[in-house]
PDB file of N, CA and C in Angstrom:
ATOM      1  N   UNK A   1      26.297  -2.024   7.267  1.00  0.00           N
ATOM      2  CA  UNK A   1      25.144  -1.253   6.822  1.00  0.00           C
ATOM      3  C   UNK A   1      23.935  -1.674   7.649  1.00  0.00           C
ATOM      4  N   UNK A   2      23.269  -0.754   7.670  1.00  0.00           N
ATOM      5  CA  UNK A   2      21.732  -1.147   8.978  1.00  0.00           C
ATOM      6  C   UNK A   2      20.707  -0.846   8.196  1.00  0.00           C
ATOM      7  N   UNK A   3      19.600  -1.031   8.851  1.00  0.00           N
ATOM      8  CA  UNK A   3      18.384  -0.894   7.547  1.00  0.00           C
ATOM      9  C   UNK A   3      18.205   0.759   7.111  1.00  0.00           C
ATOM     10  N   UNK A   4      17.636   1.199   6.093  1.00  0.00           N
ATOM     11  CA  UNK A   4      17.727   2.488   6.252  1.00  0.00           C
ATOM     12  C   UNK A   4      18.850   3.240   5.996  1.00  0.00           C
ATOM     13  N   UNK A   5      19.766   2.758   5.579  1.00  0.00           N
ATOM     14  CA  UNK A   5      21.044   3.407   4.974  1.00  0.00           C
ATOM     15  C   UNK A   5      20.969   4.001   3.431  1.00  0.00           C
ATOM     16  N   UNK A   6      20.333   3.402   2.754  1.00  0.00           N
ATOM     17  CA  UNK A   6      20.483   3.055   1.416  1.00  0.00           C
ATOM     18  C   UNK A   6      21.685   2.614   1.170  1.00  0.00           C
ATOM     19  N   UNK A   7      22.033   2.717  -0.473  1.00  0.00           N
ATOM     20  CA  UNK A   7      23.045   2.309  -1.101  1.00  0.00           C
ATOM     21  C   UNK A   7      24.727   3.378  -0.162  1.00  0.00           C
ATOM     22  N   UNK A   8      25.581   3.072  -0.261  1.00  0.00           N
ATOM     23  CA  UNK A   8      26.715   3.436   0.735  1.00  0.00           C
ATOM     24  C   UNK A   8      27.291   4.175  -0.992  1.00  0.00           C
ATOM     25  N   UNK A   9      28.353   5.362  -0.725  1.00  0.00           N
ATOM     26  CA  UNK A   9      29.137   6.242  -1.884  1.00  0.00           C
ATOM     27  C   UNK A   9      28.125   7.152  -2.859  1.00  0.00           C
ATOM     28  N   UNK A  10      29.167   7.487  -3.254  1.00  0.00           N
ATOM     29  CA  UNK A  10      28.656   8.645  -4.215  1.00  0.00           C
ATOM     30  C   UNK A  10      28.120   8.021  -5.791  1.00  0.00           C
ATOM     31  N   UNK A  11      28.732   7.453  -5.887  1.00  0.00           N
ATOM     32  CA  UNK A  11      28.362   6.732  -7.369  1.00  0.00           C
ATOM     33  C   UNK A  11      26.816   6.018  -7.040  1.00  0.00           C
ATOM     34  N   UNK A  12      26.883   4.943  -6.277  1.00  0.00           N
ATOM     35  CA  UNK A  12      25.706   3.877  -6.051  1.00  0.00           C
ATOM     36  C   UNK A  12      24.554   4.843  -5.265  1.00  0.00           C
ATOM     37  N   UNK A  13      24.896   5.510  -4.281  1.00  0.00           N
ATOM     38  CA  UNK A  13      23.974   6.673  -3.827  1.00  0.00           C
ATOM     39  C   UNK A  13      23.261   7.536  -5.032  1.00  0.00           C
ATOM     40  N   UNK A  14      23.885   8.012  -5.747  1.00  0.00           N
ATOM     41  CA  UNK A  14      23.016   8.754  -6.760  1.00  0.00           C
ATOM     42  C   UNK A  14      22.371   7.793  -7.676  1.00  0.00           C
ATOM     43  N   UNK A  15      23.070   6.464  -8.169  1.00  0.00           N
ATOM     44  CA  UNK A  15      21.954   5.436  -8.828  1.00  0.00           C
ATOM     45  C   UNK A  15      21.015   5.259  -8.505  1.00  0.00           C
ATOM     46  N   UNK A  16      20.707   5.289  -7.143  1.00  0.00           N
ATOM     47  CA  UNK A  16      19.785   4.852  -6.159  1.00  0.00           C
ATOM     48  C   UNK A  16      18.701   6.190  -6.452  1.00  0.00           C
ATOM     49  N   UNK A  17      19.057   7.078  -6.300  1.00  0.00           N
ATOM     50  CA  UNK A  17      18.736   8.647  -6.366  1.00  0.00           C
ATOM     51  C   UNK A  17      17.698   8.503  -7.834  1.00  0.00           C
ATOM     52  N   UNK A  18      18.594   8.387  -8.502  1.00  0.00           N
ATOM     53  CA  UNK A  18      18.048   8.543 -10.007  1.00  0.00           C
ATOM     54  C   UNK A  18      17.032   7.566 -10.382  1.00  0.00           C
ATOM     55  N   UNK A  19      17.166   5.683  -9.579  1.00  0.00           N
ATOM     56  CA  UNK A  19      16.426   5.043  -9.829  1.00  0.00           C
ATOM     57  C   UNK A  19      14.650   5.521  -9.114  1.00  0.00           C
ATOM     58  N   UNK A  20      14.882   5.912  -8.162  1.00  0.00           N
ATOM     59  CA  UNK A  20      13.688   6.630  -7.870  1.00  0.00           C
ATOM     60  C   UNK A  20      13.029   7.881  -8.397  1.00  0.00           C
ATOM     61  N   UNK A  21      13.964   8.359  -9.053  1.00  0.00           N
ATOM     62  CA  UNK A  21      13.236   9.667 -10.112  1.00  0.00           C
ATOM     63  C   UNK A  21      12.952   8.936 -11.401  1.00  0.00           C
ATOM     64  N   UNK A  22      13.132   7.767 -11.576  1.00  0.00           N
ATOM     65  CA  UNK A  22      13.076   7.424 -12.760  1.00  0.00           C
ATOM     66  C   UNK A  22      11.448   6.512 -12.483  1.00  0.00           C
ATOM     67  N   UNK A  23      11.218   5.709 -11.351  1.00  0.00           N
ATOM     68  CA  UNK A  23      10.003   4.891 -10.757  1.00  0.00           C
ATOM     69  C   UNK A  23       8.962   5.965 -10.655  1.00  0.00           C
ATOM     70  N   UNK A  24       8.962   6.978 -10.306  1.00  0.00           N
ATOM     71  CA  UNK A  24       8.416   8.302  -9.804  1.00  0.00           C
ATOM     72  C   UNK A  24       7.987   9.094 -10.966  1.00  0.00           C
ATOM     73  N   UNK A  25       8.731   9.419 -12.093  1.00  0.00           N
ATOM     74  CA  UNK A  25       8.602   9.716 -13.431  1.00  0.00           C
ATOM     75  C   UNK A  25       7.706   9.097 -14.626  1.00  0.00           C
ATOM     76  N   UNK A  26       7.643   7.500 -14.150  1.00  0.00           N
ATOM     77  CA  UNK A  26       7.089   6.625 -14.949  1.00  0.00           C
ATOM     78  C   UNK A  26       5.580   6.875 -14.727  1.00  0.00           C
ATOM     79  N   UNK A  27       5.266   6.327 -13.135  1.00  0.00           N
ATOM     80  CA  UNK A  27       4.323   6.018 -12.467  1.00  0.00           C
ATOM     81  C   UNK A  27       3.348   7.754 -12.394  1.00  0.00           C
ATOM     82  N   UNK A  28       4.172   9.049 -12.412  1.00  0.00           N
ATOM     83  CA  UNK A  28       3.489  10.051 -13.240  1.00  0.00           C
ATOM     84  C   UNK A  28       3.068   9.970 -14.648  1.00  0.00           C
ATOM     85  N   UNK A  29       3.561   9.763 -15.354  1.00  0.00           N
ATOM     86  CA  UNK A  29       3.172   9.599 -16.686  1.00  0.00           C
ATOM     87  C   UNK A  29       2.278   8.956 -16.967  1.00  0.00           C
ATOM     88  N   UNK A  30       1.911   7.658 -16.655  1.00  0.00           N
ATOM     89  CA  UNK A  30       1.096   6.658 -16.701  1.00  0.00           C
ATOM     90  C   UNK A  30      -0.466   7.626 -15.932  1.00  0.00           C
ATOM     91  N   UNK A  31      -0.139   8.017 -14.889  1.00  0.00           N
ATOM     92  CA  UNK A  31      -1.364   8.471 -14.108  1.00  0.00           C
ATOM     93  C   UNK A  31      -1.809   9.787 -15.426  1.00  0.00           C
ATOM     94  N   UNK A  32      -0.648  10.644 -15.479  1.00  0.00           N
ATOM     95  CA  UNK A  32      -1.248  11.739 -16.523  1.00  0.00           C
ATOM     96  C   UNK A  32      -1.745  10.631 -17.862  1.00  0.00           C
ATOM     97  N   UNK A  33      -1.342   9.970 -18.485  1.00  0.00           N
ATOM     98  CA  UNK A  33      -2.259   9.259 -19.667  1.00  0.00           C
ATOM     99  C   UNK A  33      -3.370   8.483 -19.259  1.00  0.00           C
ATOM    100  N   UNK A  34      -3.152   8.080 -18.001  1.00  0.00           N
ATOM    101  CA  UNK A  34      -4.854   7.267 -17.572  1.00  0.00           C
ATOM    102  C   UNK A  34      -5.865   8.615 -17.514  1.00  0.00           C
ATOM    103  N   UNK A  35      -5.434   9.757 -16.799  1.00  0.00           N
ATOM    104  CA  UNK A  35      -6.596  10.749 -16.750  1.00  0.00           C
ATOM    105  C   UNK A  35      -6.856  11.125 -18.247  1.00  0.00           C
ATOM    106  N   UNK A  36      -5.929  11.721 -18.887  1.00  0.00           N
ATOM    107  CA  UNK A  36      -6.152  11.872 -20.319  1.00  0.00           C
ATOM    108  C   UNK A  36      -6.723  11.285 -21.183  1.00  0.00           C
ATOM    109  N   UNK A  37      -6.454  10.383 -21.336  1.00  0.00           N
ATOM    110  CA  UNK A  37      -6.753   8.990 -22.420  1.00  0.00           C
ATOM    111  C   UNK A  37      -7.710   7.828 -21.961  1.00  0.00           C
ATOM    112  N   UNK A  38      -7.991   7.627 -20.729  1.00  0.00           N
ATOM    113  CA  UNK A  38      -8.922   6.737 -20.113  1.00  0.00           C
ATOM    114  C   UNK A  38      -7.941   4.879 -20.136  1.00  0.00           C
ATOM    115  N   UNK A  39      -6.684   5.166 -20.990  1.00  0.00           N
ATOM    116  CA  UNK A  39      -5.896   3.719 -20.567  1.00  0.00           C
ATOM    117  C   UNK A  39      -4.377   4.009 -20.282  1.00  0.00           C
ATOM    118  N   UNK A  40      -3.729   3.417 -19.622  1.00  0.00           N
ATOM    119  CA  UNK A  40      -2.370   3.728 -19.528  1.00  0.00           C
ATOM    120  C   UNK A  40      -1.728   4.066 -20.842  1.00  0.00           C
ATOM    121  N   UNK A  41      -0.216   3.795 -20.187  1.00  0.00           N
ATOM    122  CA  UNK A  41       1.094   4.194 -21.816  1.00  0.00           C
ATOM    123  C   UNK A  41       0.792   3.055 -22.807  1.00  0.00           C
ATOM    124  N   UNK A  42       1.217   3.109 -23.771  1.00  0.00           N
ATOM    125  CA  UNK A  42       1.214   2.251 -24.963  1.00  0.00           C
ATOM    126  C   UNK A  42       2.328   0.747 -24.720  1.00  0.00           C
ATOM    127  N   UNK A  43       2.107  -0.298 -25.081  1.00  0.00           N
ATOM    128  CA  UNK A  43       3.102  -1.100 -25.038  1.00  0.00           C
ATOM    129  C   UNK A  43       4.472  -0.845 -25.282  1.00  0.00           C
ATOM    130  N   UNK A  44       4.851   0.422 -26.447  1.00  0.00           N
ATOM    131  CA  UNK A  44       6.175  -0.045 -27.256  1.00  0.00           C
ATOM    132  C   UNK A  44       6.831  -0.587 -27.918  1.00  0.00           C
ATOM    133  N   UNK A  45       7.605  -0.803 -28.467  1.00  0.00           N
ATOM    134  CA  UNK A  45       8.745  -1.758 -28.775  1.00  0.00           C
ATOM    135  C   UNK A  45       8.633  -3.125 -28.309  1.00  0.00           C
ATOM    136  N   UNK A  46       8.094  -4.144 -28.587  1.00  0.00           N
ATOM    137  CA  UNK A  46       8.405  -5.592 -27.846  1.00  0.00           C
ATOM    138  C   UNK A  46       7.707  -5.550 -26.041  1.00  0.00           C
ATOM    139  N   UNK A  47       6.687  -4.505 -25.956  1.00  0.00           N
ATOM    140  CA  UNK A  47       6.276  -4.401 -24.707  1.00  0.00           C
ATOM    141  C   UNK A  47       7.000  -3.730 -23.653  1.00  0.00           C
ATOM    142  N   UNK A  48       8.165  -2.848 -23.630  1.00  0.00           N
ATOM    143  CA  UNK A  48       9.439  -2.441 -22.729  1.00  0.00           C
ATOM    144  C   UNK A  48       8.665  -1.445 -21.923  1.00  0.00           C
ATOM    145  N   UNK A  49       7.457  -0.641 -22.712  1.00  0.00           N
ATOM    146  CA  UNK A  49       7.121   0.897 -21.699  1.00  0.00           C
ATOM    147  C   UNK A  49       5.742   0.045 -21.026  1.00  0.00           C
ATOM    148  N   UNK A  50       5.089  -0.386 -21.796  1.00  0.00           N
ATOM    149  CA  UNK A  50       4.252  -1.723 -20.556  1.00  0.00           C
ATOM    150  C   UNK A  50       4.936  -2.514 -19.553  1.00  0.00           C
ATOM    151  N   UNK A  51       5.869  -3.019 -19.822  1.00  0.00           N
ATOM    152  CA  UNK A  51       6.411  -3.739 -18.737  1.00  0.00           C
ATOM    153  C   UNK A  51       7.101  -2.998 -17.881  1.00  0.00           C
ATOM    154  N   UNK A  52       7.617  -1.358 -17.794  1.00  0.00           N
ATOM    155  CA  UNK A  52       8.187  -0.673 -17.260  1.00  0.00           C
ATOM    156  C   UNK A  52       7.128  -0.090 -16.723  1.00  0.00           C
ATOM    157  N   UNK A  53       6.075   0.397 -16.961  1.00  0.00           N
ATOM    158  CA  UNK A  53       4.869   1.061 -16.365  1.00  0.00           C
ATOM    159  C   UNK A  53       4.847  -0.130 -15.136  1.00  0.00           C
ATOM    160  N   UNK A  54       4.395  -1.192 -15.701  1.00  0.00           N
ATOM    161  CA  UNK A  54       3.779  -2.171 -14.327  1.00  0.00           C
ATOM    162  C   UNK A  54       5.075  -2.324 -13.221  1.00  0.00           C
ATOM    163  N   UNK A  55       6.115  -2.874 -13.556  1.00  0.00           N
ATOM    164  CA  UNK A  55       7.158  -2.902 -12.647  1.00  0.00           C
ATOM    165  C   UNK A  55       7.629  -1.092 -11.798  1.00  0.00           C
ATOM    166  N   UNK A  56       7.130  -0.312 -12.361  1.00  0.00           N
ATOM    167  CA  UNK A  56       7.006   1.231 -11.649  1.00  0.00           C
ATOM    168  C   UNK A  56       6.335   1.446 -10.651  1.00  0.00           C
ATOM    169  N   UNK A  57       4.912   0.481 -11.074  1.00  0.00           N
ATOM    170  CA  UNK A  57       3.675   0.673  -9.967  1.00  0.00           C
ATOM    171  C   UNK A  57       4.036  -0.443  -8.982  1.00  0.00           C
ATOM    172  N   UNK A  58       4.549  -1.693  -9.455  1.00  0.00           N
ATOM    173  CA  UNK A  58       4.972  -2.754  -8.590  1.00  0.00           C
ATOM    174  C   UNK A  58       5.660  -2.127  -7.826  1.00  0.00           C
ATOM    175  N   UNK A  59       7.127  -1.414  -8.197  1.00  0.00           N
ATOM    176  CA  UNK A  59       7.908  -1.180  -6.998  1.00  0.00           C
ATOM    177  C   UNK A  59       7.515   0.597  -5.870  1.00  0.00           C
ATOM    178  N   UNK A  60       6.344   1.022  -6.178  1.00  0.00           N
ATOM    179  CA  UNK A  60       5.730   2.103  -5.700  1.00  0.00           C
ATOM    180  C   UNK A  60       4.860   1.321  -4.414  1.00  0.00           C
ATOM    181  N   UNK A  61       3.850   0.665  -5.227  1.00  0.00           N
ATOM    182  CA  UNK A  61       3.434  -0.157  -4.022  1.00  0.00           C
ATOM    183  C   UNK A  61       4.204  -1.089  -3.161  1.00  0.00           C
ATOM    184  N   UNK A  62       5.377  -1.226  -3.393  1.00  0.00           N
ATOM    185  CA  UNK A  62       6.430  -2.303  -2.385  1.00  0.00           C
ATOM    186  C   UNK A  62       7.252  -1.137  -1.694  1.00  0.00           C
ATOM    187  N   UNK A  63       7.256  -0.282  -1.990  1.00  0.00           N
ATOM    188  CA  UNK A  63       8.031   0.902  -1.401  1.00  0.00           C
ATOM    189  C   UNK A  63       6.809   1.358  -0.206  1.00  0.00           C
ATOM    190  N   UNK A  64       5.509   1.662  -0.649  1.00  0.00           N
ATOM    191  CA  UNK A  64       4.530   1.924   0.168  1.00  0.00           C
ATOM    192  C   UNK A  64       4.314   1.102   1.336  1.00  0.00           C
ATOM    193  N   UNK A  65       4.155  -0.319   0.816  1.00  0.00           N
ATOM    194  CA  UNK A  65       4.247  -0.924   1.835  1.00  0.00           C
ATOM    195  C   UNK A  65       5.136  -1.406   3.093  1.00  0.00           C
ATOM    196  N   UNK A  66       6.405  -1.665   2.842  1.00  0.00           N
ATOM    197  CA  UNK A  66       7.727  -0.743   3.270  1.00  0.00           C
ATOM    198  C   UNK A  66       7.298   0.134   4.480  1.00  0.00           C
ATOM    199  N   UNK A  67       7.211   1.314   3.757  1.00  0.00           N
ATOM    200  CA  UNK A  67       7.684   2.315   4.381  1.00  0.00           C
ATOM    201  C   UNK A  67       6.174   2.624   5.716  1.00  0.00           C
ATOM    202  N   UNK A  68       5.197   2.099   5.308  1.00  0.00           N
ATOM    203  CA  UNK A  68       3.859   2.325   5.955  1.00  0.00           C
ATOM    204  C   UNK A  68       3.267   1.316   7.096  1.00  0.00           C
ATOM    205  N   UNK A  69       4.372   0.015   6.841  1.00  0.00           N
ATOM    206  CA  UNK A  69       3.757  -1.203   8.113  1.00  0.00           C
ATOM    207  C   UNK A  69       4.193  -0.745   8.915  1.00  0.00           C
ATOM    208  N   UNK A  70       3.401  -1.923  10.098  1.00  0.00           N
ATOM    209  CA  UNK A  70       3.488  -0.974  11.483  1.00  0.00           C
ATOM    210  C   UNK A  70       4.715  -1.853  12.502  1.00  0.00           C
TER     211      UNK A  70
END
């Protein structure tokens, strides 16, 4: 595998697929409730949609940065 492949098959390829509609999904939501509401999503349950919001934006900005150095 070389850089830039992603995940290799059909199974792990679409995980991969879905895990980014799912980072992408979050990190919308959060932006639509910050404009709306003036604060992000709600904690949740034991903190799970807070800690999923931040780790969304974490891996958005590590993807950005990634994909944008020179």
């Amino acid at each position: 595998m070389t850089t830039g492949e992603g995940l290799q098959g059909d199974v792990l390829g679409g995980l991969e697929g879905l895990g980014y509609l799912a980072v992408l999904g979050m990190v919308a939501l959060s932006a639509k409730s910050k404009i709306s509401t003036g604060s992000g999503l709600p904690a949740g349950p034991g903190g799970v949609v807070g800690a999923s919001e931040g780790l969304a934006f974490l891996g958005l900005l590590g993807f950005a940065a990634f994909a944008f150095h020179s």
